[in-house]
N, C-alpha and C. Protein backbone atom coordinates (compact mmCIF):
# COMPACT_ATOMS: atom_id res chain seq x y z
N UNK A 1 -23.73 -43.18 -94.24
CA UNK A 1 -24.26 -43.08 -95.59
C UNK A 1 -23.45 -42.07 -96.37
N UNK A 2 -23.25 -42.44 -97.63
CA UNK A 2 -22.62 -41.44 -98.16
C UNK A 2 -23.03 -39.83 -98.66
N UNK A 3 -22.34 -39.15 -98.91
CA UNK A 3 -22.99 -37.68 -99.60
C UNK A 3 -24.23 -38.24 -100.28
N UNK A 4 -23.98 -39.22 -101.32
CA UNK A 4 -24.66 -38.80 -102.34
C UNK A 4 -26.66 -39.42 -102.25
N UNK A 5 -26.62 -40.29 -100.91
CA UNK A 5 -27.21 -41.16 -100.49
C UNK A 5 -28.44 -39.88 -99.92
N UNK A 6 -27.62 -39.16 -99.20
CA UNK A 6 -28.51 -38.27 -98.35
C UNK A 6 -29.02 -37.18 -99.25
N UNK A 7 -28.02 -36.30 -100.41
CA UNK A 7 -28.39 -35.47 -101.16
C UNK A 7 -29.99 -36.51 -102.31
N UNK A 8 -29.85 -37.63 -101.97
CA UNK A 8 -30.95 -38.21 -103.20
C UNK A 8 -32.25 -37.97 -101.96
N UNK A 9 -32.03 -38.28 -100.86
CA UNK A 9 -32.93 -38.51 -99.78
C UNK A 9 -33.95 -37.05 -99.47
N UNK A 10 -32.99 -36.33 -99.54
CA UNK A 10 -33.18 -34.62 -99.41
C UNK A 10 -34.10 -34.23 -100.25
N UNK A 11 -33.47 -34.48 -101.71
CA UNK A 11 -34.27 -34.37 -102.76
C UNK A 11 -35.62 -35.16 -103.17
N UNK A 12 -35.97 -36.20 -102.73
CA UNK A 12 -37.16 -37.12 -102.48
C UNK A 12 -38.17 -36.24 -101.55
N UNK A 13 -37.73 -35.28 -100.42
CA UNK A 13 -38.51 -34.96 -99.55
C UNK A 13 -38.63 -33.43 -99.85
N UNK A 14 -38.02 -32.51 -100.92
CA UNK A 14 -38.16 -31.68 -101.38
C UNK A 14 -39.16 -31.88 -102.18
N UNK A 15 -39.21 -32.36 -103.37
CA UNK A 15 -40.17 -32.58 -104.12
C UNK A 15 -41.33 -33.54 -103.54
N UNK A 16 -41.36 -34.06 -102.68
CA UNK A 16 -42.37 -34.51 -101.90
C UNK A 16 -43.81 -33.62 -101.57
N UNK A 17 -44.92 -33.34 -102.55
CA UNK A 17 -46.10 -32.61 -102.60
C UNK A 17 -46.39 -32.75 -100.52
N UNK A 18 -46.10 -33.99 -100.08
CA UNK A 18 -46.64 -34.01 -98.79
C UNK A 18 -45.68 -33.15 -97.77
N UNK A 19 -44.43 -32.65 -98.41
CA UNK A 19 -43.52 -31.55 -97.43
C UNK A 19 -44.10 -30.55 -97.54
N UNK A 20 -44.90 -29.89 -98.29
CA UNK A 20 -45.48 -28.79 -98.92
C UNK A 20 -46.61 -28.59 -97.83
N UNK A 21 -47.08 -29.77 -98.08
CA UNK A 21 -48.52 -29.91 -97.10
C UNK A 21 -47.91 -29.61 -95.53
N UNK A 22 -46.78 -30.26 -95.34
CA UNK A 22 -46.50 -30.39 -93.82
C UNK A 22 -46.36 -28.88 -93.14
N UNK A 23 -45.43 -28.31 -94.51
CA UNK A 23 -44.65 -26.76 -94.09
C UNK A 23 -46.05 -25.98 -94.05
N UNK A 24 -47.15 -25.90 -94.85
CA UNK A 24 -47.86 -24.98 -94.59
C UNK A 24 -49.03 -25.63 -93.67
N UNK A 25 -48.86 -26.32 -93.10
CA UNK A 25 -50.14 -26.45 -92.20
C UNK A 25 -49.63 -26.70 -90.16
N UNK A 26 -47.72 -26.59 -90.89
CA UNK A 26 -47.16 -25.96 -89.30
C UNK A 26 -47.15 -24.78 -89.66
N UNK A 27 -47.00 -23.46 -90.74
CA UNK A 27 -46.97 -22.44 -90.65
C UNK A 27 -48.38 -22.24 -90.19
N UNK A 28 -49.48 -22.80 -90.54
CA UNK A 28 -50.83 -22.44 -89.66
C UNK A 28 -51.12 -21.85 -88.60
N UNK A 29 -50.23 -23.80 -87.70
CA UNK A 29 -50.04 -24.03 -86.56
C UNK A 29 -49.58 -23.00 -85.46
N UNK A 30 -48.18 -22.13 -86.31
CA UNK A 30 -47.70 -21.51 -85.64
C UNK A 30 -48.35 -20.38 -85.56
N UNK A 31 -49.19 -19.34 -86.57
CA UNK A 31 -49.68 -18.53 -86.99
C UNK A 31 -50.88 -18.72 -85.48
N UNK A 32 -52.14 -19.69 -85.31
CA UNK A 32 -52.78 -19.62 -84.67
C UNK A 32 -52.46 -19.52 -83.39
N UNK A 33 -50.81 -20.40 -82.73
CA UNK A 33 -50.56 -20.31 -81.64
C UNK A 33 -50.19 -18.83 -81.13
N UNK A 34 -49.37 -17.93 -82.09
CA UNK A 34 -48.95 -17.10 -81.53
C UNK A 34 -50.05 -15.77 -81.92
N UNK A 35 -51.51 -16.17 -82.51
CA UNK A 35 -52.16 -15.32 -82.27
C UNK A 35 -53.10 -15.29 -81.03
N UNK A 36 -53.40 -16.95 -80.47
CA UNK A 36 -54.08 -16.85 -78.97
C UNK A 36 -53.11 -16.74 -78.16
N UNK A 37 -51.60 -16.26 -78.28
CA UNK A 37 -50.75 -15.69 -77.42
C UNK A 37 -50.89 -13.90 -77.02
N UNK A 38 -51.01 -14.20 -78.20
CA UNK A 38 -51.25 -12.37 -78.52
C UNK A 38 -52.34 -11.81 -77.62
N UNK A 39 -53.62 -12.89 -77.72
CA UNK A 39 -55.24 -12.20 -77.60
C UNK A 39 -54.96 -12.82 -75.73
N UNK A 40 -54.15 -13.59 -75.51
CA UNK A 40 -54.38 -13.99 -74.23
C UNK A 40 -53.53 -12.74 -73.51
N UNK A 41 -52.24 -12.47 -74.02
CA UNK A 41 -51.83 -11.13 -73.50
C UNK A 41 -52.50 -9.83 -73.49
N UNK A 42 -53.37 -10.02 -74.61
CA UNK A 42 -54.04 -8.78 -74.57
C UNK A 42 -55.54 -8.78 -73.62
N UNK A 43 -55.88 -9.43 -73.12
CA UNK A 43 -57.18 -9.95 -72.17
C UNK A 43 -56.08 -9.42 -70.82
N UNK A 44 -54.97 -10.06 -70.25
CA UNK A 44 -54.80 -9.71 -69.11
C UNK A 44 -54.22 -8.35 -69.16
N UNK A 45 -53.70 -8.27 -69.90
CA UNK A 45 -53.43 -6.61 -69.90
C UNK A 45 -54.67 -5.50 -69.63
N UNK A 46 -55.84 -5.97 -70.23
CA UNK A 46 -57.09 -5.26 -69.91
C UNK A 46 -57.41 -5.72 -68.74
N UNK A 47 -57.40 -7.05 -68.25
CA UNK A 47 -57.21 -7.11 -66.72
C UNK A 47 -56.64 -6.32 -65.84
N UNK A 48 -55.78 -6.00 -65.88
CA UNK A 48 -54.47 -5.43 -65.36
C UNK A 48 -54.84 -3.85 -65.26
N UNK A 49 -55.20 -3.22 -66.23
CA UNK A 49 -55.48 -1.81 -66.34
C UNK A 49 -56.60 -1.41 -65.90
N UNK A 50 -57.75 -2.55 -65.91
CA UNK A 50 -58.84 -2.40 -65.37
C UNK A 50 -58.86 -2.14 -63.42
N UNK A 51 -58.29 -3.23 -63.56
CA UNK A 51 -57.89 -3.30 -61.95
C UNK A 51 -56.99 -1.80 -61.76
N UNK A 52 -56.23 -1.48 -62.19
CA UNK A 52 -55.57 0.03 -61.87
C UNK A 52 -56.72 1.35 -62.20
N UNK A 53 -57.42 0.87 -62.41
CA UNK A 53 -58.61 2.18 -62.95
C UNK A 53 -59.66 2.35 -61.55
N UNK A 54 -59.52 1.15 -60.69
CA UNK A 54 -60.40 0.98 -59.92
C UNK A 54 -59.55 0.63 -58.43
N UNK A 55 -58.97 1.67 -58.10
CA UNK A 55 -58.65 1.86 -56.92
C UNK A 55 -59.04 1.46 -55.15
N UNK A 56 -60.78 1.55 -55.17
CA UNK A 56 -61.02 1.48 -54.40
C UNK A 56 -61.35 -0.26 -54.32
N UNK A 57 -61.44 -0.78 -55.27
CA UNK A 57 -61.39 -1.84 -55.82
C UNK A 57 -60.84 -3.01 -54.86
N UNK A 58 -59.27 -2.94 -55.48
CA UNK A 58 -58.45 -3.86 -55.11
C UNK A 58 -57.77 -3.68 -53.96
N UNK A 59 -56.81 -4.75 -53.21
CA UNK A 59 -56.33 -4.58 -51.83
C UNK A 59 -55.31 -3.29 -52.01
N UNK A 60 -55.07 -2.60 -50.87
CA UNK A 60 -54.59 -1.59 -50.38
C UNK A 60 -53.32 -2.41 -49.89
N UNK A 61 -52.01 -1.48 -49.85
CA UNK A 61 -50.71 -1.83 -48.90
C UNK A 61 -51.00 -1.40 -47.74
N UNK A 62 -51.55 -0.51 -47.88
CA UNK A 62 -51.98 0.03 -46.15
C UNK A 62 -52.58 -0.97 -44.79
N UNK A 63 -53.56 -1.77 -45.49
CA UNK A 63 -54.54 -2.81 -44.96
C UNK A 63 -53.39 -3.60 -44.21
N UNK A 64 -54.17 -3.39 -42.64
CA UNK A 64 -53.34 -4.21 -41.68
C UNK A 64 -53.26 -5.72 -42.45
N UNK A 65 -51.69 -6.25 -42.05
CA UNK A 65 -51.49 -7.58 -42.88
C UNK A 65 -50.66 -7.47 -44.22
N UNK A 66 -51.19 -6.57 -44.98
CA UNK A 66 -50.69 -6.51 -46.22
C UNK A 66 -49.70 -5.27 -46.18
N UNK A 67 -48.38 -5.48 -47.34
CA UNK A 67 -47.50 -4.78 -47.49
C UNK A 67 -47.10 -4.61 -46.25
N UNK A 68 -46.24 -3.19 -45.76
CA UNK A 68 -45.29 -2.79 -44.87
C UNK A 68 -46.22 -3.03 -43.40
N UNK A 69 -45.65 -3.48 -42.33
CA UNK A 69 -46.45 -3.27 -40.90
C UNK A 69 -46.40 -1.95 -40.59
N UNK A 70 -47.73 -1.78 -40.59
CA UNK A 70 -48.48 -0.18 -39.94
C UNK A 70 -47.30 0.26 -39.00
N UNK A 71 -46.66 1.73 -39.11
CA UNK A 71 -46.30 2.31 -37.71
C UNK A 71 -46.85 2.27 -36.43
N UNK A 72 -46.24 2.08 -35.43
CA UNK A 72 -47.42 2.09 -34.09
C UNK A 72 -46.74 3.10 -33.09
């Protein structure tokens, strides 16, 4: 197709009220995805710190089996 074919085509979808619609309702899209990215990182991170707050808690390296084999 020529230049001038695609520059008319371009311009049809610029002024197109429904590109308008498209661009702001993927900017939404993106907006919501990377805020339950955010809140999902921020949940395991409180996971994460929680579990380090509570020592007696979680498994030990020491515990026969886990981490290094006990000296004997």
């Amino acid at each position: 197709m020529p230049d001038s074919a695609l520059g008319a085509i371009k311009d049809d979808v610029v002024k197109n009220p429904a590109t308008d619609r498209l661009k702001d309702e993927l900017q939404n899209y993106v907006r919501a995805r990377a805020e339950h990215a955010v809140t999902q990182l921020g949940h395991r991170l409180g996971d994460s710190v929680s579990k380090l707050a509570e020592p007696g808690e979680g498994r030990s390296p020491q515990e026969p089996g886990q981490g290094r084999p006990s000296p004997r």
